[in-house]
PDB file of N, CA and C in Angstrom:
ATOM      1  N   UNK A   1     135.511 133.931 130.860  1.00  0.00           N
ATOM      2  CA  UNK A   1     134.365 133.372 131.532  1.00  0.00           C
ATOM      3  C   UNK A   1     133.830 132.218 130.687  1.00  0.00           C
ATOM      4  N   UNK A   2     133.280 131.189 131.108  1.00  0.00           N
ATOM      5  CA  UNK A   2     132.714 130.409 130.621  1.00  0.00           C
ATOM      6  C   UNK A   2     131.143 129.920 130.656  1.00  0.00           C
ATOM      7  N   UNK A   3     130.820 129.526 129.546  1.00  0.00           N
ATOM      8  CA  UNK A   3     129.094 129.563 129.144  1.00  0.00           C
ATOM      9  C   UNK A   3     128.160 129.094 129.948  1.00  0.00           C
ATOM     10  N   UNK A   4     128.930 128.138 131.062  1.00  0.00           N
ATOM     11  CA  UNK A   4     128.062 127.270 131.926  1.00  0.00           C
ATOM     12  C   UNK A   4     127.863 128.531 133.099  1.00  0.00           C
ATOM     13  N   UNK A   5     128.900 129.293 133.563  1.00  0.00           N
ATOM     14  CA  UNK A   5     128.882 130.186 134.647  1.00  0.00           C
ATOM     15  C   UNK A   5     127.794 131.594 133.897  1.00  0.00           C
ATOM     16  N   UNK A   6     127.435 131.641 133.578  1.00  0.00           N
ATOM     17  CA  UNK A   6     126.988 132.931 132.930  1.00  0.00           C
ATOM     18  C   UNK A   6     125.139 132.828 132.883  1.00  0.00           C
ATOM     19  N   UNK A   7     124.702 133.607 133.670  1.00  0.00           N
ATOM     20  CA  UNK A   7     123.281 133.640 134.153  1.00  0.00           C
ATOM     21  C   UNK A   7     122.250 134.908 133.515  1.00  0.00           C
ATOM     22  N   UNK A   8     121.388 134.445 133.219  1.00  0.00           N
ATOM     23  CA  UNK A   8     120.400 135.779 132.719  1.00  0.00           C
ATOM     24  C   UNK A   8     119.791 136.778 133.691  1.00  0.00           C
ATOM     25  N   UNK A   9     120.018 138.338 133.668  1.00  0.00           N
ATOM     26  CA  UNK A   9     120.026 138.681 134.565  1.00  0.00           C
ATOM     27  C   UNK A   9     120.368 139.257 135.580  1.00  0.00           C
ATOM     28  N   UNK A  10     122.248 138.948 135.799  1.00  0.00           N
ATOM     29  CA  UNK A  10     122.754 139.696 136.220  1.00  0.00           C
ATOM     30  C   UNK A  10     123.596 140.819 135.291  1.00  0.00           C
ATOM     31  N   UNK A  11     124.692 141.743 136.067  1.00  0.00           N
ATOM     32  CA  UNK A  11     125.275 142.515 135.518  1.00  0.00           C
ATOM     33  C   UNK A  11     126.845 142.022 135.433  1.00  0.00           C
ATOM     34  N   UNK A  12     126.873 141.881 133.955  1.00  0.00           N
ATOM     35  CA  UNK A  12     128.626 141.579 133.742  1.00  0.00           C
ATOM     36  C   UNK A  12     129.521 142.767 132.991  1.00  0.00           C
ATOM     37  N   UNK A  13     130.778 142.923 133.217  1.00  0.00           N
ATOM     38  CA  UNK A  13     131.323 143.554 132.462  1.00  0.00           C
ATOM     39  C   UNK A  13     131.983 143.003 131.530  1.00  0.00           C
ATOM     40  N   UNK A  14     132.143 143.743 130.306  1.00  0.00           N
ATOM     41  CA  UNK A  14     131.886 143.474 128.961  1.00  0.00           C
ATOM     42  C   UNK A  14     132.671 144.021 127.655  1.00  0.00           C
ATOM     43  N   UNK A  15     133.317 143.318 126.730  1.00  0.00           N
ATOM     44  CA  UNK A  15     134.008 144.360 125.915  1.00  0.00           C
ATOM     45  C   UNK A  15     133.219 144.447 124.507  1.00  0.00           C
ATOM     46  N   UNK A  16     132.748 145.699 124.742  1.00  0.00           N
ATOM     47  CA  UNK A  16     131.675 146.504 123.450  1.00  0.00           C
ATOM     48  C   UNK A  16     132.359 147.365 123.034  1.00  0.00           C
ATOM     49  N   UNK A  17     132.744 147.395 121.980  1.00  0.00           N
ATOM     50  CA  UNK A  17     133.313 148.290 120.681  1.00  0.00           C
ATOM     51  C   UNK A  17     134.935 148.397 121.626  1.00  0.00           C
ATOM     52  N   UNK A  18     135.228 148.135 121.449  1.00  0.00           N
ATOM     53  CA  UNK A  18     136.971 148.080 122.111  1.00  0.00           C
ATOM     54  C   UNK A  18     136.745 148.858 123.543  1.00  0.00           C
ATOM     55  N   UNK A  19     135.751 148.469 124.056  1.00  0.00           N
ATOM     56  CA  UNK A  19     135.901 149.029 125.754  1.00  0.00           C
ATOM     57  C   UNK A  19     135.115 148.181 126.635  1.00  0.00           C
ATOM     58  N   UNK A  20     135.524 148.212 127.610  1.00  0.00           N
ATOM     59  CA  UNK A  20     134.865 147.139 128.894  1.00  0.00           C
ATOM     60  C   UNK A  20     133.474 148.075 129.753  1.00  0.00           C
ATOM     61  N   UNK A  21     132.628 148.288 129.487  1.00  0.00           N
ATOM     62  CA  UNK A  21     131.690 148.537 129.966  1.00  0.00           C
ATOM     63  C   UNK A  21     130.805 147.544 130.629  1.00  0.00           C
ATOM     64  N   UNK A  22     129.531 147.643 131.974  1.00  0.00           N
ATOM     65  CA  UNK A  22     129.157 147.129 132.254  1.00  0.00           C
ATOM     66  C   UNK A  22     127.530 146.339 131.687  1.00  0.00           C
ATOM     67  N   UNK A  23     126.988 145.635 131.331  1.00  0.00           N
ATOM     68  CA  UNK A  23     126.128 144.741 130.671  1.00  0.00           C
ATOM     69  C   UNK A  23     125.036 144.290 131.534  1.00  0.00           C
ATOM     70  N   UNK A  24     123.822 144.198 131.442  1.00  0.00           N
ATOM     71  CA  UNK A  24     122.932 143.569 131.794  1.00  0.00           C
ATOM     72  C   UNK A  24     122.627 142.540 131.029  1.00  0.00           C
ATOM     73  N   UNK A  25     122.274 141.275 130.982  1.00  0.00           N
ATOM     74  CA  UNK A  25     121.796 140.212 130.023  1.00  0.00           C
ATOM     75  C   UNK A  25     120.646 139.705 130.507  1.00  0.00           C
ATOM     76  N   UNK A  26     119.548 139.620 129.464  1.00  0.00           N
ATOM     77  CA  UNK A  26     118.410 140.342 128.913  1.00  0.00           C
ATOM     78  C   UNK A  26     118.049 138.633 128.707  1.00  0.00           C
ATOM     79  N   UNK A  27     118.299 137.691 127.701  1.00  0.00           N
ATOM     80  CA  UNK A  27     117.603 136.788 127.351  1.00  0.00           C
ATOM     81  C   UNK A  27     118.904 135.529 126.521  1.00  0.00           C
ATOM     82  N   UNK A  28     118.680 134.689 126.334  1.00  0.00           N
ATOM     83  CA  UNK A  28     119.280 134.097 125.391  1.00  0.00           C
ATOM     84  C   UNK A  28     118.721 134.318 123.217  1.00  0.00           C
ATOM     85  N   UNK A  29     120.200 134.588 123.073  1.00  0.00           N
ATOM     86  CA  UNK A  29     120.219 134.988 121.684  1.00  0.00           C
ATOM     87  C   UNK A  29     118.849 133.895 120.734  1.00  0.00           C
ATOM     88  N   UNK A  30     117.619 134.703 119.944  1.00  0.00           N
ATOM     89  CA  UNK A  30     116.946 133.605 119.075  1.00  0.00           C
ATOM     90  C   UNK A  30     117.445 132.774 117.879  1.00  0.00           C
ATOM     91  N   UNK A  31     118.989 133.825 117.248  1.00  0.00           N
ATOM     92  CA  UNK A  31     119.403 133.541 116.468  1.00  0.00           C
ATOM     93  C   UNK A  31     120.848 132.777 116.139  1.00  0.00           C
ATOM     94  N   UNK A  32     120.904 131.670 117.974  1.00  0.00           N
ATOM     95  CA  UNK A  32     121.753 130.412 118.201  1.00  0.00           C
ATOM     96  C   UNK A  32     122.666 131.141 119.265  1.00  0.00           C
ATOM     97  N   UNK A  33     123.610 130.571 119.498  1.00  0.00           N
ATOM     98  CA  UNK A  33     124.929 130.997 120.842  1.00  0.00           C
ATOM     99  C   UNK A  33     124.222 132.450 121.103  1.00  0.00           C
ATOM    100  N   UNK A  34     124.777 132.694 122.570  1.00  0.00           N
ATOM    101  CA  UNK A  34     124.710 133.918 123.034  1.00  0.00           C
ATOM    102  C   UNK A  34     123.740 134.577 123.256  1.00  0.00           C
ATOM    103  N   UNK A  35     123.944 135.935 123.664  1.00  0.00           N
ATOM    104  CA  UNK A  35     122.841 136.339 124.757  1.00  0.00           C
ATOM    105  C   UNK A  35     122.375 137.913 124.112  1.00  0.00           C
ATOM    106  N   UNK A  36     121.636 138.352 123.994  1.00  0.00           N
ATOM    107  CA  UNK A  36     121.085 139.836 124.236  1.00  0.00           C
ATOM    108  C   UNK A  36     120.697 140.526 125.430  1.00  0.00           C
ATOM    109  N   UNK A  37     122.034 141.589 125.666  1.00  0.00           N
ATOM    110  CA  UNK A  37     122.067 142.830 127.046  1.00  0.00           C
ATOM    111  C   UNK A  37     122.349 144.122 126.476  1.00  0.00           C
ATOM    112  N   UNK A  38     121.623 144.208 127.546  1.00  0.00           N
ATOM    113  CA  UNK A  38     121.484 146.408 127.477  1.00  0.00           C
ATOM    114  C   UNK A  38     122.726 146.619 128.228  1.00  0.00           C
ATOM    115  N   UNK A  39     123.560 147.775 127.539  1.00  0.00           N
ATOM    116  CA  UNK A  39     124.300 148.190 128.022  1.00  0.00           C
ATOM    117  C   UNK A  39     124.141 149.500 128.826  1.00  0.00           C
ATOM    118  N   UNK A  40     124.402 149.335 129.849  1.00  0.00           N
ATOM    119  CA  UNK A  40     123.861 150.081 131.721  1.00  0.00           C
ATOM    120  C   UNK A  40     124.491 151.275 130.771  1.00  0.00           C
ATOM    121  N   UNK A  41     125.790 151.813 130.221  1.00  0.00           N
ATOM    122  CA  UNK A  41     125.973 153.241 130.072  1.00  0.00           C
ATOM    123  C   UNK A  41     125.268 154.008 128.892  1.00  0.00           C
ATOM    124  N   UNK A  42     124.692 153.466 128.359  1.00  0.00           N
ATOM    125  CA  UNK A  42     123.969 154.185 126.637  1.00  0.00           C
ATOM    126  C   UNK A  42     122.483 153.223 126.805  1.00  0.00           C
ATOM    127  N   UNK A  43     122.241 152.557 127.635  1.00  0.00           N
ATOM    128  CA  UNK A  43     120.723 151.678 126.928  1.00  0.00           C
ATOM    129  C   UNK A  43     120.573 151.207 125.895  1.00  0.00           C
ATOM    130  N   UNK A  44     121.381 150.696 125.290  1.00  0.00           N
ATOM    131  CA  UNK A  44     121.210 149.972 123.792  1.00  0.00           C
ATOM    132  C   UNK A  44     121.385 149.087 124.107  1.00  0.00           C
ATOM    133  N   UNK A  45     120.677 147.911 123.165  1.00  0.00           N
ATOM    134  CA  UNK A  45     120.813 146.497 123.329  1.00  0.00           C
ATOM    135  C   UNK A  45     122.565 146.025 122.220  1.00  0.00           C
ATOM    136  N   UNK A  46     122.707 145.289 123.011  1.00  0.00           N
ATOM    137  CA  UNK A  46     123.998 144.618 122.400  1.00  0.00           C
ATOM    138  C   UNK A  46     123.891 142.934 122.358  1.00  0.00           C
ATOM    139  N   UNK A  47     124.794 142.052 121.176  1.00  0.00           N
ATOM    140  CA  UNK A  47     124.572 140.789 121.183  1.00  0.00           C
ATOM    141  C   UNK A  47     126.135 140.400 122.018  1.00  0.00           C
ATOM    142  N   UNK A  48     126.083 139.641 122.863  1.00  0.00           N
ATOM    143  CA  UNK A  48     127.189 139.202 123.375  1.00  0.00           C
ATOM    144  C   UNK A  48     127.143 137.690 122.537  1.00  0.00           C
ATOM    145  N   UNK A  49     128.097 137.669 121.932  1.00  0.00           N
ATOM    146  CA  UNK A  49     127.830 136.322 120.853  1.00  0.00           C
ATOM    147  C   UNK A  49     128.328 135.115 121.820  1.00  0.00           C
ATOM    148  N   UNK A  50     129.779 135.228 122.441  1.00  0.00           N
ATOM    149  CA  UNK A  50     130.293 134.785 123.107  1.00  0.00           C
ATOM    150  C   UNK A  50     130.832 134.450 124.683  1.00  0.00           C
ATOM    151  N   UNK A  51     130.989 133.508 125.794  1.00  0.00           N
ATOM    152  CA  UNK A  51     130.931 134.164 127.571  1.00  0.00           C
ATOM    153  C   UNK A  51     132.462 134.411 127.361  1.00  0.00           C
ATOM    154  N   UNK A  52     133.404 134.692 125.706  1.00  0.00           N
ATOM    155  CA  UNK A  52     134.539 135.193 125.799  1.00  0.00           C
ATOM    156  C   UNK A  52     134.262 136.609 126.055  1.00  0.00           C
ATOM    157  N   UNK A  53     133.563 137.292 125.567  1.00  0.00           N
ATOM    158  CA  UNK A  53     133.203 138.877 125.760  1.00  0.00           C
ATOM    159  C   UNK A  53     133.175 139.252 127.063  1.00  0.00           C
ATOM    160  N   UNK A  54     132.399 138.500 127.978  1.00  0.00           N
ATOM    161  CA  UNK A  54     132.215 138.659 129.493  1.00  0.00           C
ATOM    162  C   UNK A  54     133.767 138.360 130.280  1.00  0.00           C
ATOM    163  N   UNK A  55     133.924 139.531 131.127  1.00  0.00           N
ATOM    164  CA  UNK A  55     135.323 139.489 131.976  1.00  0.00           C
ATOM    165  C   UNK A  55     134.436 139.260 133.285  1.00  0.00           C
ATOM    166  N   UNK A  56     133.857 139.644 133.897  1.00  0.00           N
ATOM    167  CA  UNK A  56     134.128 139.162 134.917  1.00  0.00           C
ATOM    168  C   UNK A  56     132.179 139.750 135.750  1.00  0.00           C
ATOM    169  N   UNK A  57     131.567 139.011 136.645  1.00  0.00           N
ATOM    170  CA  UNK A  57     129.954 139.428 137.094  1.00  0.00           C
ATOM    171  C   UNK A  57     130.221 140.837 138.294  1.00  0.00           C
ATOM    172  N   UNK A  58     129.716 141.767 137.740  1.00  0.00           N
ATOM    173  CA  UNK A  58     129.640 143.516 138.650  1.00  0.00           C
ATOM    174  C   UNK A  58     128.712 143.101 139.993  1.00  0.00           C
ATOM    175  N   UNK A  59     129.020 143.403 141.060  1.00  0.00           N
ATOM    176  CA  UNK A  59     128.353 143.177 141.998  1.00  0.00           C
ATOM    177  C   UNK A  59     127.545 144.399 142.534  1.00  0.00           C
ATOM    178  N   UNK A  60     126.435 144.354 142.981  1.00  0.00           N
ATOM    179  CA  UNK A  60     125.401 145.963 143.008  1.00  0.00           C
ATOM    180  C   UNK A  60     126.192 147.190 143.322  1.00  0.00           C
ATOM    181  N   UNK A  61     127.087 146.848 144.389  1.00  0.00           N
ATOM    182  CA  UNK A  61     127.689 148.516 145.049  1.00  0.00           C
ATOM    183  C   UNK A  61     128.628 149.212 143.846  1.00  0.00           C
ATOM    184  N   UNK A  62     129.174 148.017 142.804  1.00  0.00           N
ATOM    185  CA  UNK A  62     130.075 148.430 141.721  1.00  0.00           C
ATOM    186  C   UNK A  62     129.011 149.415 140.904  1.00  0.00           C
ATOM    187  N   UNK A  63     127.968 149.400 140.803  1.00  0.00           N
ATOM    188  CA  UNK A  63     126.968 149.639 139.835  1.00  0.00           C
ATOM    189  C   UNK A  63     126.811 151.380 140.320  1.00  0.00           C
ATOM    190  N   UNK A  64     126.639 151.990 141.494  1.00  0.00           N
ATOM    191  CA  UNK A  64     126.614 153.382 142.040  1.00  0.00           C
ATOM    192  C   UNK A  64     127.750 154.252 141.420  1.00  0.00           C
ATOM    193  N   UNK A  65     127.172 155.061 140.870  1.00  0.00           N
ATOM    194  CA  UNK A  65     128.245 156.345 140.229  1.00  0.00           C
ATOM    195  C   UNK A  65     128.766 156.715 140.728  1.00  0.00           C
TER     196      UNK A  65
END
């Protein structure tokens, strides 16, 4: 994915600790590139440094258990 396509706000999926889980993004990073999102399965905040991390934007019905 690339940095220009990538919006605050929605839900992307994401590779956190060697797994693709899904991401909410929260704000742009204070401390330069990248973004701070909660990750939808644990609620912890995560730094996505890079829109290399982001595979691809979850669309709402993906989001239902």
């Amino acid at each position: 994915m690339k940095k220009k396509d990538v919006q605050i706000g929605h839900v992307y999926a994401a590779k956190v600790s060697g797994r693709v889980v899904p991401v909410r993004l929260i704000r742009e990073s204070q401390y330069g590139g990248g973004w701070i999102a909660t990750n939808t399965k644990t609620n912890r905040d995560v730094l996505i440094k890079t829109a290399a991390r982001l595979r691809y934007k979850i669309k709402h019905e993906e989001m239902k258990p």
